[in-house]
PDB file of N, CA and C in Angstrom:
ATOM      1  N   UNK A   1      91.980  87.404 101.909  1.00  0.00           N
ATOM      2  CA  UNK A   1      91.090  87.309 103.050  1.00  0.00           C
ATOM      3  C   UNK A   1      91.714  86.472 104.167  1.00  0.00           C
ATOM      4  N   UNK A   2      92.773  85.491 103.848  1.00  0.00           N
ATOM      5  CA  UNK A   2      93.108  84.630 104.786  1.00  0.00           C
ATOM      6  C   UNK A   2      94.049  85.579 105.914  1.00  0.00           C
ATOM      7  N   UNK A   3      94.549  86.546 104.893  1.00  0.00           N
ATOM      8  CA  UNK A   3      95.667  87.943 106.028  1.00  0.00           C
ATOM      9  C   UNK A   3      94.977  88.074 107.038  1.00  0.00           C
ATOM     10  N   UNK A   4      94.053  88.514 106.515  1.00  0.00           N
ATOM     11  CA  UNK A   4      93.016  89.228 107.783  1.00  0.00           C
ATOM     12  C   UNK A   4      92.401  88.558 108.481  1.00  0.00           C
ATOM     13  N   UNK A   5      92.187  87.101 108.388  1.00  0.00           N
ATOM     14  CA  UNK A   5      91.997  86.151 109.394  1.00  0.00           C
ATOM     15  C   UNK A   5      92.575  85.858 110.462  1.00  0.00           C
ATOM     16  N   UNK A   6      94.011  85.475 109.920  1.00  0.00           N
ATOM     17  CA  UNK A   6      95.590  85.436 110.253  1.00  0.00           C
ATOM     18  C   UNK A   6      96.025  86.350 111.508  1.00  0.00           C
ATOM     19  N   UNK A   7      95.354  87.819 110.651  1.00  0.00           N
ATOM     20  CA  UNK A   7      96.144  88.725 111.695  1.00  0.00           C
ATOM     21  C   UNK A   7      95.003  88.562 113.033  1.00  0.00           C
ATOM     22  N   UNK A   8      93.545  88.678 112.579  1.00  0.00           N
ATOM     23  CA  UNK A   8      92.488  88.492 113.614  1.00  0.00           C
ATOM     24  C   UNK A   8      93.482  87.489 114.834  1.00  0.00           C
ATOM     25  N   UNK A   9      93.788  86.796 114.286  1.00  0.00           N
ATOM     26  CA  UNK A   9      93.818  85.113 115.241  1.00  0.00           C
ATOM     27  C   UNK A   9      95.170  85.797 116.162  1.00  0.00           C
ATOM     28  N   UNK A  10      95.993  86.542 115.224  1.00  0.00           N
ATOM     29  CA  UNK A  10      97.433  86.966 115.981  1.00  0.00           C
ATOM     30  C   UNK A  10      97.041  87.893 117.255  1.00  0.00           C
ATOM     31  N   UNK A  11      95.925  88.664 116.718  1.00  0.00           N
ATOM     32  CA  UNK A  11      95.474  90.078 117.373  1.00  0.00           C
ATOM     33  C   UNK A  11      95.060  89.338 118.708  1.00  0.00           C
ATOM     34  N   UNK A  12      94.199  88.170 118.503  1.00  0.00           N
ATOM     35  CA  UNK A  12      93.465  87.853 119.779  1.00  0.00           C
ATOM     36  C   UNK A  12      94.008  86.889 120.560  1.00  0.00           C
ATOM     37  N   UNK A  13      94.926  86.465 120.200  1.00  0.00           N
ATOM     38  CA  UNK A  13      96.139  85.626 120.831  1.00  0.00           C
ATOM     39  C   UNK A  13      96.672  87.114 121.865  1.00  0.00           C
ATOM     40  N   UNK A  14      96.870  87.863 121.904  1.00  0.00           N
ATOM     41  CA  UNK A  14      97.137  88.968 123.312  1.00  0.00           C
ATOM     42  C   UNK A  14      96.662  89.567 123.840  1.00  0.00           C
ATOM     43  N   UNK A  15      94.916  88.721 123.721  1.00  0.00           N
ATOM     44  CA  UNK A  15      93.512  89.031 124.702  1.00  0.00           C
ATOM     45  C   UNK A  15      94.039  88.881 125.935  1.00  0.00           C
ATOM     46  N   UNK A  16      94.719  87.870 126.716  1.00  0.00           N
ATOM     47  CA  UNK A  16      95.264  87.372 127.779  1.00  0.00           C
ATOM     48  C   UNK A  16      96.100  88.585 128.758  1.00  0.00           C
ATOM     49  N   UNK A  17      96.624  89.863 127.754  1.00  0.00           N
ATOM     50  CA  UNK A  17      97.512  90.060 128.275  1.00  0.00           C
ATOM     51  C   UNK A  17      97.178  91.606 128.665  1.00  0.00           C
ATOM     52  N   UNK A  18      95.774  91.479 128.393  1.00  0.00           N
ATOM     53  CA  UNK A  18      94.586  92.963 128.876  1.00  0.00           C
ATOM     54  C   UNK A  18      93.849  92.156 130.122  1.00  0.00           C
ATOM     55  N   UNK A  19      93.694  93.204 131.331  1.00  0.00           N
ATOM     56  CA  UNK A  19      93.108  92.634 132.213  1.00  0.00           C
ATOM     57  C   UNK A  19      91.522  93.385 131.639  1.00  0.00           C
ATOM     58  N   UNK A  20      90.816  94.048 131.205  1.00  0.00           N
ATOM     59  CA  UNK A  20      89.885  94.524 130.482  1.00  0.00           C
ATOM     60  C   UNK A  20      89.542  94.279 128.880  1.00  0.00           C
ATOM     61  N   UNK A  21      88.542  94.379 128.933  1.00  0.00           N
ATOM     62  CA  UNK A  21      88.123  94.154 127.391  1.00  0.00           C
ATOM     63  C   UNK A  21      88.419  95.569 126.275  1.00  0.00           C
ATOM     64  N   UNK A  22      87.900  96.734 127.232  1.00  0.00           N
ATOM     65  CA  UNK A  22      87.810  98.049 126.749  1.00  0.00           C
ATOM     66  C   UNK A  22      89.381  98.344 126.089  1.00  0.00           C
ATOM     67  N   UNK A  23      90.379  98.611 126.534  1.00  0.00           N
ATOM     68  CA  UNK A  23      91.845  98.537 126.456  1.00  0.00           C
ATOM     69  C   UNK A  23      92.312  97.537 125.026  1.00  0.00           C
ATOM     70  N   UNK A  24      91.908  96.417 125.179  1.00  0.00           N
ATOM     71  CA  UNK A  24      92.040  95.247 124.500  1.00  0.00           C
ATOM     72  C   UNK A  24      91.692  95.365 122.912  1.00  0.00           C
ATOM     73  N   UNK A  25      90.253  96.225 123.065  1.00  0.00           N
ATOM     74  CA  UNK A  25      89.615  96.898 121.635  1.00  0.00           C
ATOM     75  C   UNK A  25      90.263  97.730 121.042  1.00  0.00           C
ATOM     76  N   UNK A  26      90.917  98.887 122.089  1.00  0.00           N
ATOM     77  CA  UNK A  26      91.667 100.041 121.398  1.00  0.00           C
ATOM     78  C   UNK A  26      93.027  99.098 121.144  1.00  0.00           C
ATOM     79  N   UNK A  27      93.675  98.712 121.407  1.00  0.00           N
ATOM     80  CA  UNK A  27      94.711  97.906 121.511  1.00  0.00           C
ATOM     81  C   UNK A  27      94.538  97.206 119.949  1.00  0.00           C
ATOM     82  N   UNK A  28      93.504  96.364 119.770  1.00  0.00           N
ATOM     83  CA  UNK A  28      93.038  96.029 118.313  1.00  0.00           C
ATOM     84  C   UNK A  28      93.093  97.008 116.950  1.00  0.00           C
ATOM     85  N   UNK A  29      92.041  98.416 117.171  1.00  0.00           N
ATOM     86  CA  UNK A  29      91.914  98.953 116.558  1.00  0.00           C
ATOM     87  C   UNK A  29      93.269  99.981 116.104  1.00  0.00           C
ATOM     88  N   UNK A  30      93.698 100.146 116.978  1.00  0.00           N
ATOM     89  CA  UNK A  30      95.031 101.237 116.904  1.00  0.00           C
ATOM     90  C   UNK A  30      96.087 100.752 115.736  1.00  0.00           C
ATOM     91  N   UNK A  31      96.325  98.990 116.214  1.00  0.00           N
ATOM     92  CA  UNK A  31      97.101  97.985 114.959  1.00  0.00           C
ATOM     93  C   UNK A  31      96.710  97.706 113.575  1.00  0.00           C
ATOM     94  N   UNK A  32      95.401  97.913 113.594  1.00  0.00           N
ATOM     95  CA  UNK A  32      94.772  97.523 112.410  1.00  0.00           C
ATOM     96  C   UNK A  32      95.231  99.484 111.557  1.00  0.00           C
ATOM     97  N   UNK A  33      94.637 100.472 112.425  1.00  0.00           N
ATOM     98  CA  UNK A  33      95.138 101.400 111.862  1.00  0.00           C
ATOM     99  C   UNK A  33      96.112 101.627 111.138  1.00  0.00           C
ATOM    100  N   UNK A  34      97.712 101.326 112.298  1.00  0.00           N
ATOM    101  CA  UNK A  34      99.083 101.283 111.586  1.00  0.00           C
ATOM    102  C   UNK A  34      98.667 100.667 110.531  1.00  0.00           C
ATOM    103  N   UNK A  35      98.339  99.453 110.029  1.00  0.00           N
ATOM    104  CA  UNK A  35      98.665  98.842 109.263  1.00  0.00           C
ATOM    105  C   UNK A  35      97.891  99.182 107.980  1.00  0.00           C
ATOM    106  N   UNK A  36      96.624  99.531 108.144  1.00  0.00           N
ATOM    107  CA  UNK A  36      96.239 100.345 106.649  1.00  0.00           C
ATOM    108  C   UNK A  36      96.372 101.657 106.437  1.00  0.00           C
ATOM    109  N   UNK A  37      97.284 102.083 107.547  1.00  0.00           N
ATOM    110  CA  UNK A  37      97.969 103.860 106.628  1.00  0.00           C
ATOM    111  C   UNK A  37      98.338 104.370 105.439  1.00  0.00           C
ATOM    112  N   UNK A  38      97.897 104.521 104.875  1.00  0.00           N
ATOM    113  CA  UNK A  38      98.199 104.816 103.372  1.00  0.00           C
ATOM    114  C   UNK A  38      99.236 105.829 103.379  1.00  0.00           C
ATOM    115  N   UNK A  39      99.390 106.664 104.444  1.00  0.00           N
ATOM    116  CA  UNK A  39     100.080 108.161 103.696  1.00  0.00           C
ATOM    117  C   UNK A  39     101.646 107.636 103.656  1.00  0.00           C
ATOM    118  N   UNK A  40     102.248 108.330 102.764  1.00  0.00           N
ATOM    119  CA  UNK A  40     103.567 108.188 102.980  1.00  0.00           C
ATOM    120  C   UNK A  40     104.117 108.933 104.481  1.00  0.00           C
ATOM    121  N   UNK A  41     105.326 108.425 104.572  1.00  0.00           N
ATOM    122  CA  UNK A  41     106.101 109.019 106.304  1.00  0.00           C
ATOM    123  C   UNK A  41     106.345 110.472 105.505  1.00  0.00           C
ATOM    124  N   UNK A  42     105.916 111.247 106.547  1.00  0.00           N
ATOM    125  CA  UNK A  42     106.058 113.073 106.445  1.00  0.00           C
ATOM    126  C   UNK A  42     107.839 113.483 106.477  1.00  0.00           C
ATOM    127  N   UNK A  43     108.060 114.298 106.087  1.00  0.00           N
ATOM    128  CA  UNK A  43     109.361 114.851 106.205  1.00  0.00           C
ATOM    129  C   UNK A  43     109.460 116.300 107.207  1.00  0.00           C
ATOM    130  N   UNK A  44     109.696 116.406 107.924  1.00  0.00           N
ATOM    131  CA  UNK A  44     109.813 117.755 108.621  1.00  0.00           C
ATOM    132  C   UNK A  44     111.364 118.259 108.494  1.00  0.00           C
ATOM    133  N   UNK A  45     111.066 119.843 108.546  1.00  0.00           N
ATOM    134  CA  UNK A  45     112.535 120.507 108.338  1.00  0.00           C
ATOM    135  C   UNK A  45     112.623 121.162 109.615  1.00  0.00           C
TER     136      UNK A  45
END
């Protein structure tokens, strides 16, 4: 639980660097995505 605190605190440490809030959320959510992707990387031929 402390990760996810951790990363919270990292995430909102580059509130500063959104002039909007809206942006700032997707900006949040998009990272949190990467990071619980489960699938393995695809192979294309």
């Amino acid at each position: 639980m402390k990760l996810f605190q951790r990363l919270e605190q990292i995430l909102g440490d580059f509130r500063p660097v959104f002039s909007r809030e809206a942006p700032f959320r997707w900006f949040v959510l998009l990272v949190w995505g990467i990071l619980l992707n489960s699938q393995p990387a695809a192979v294309t031929s």
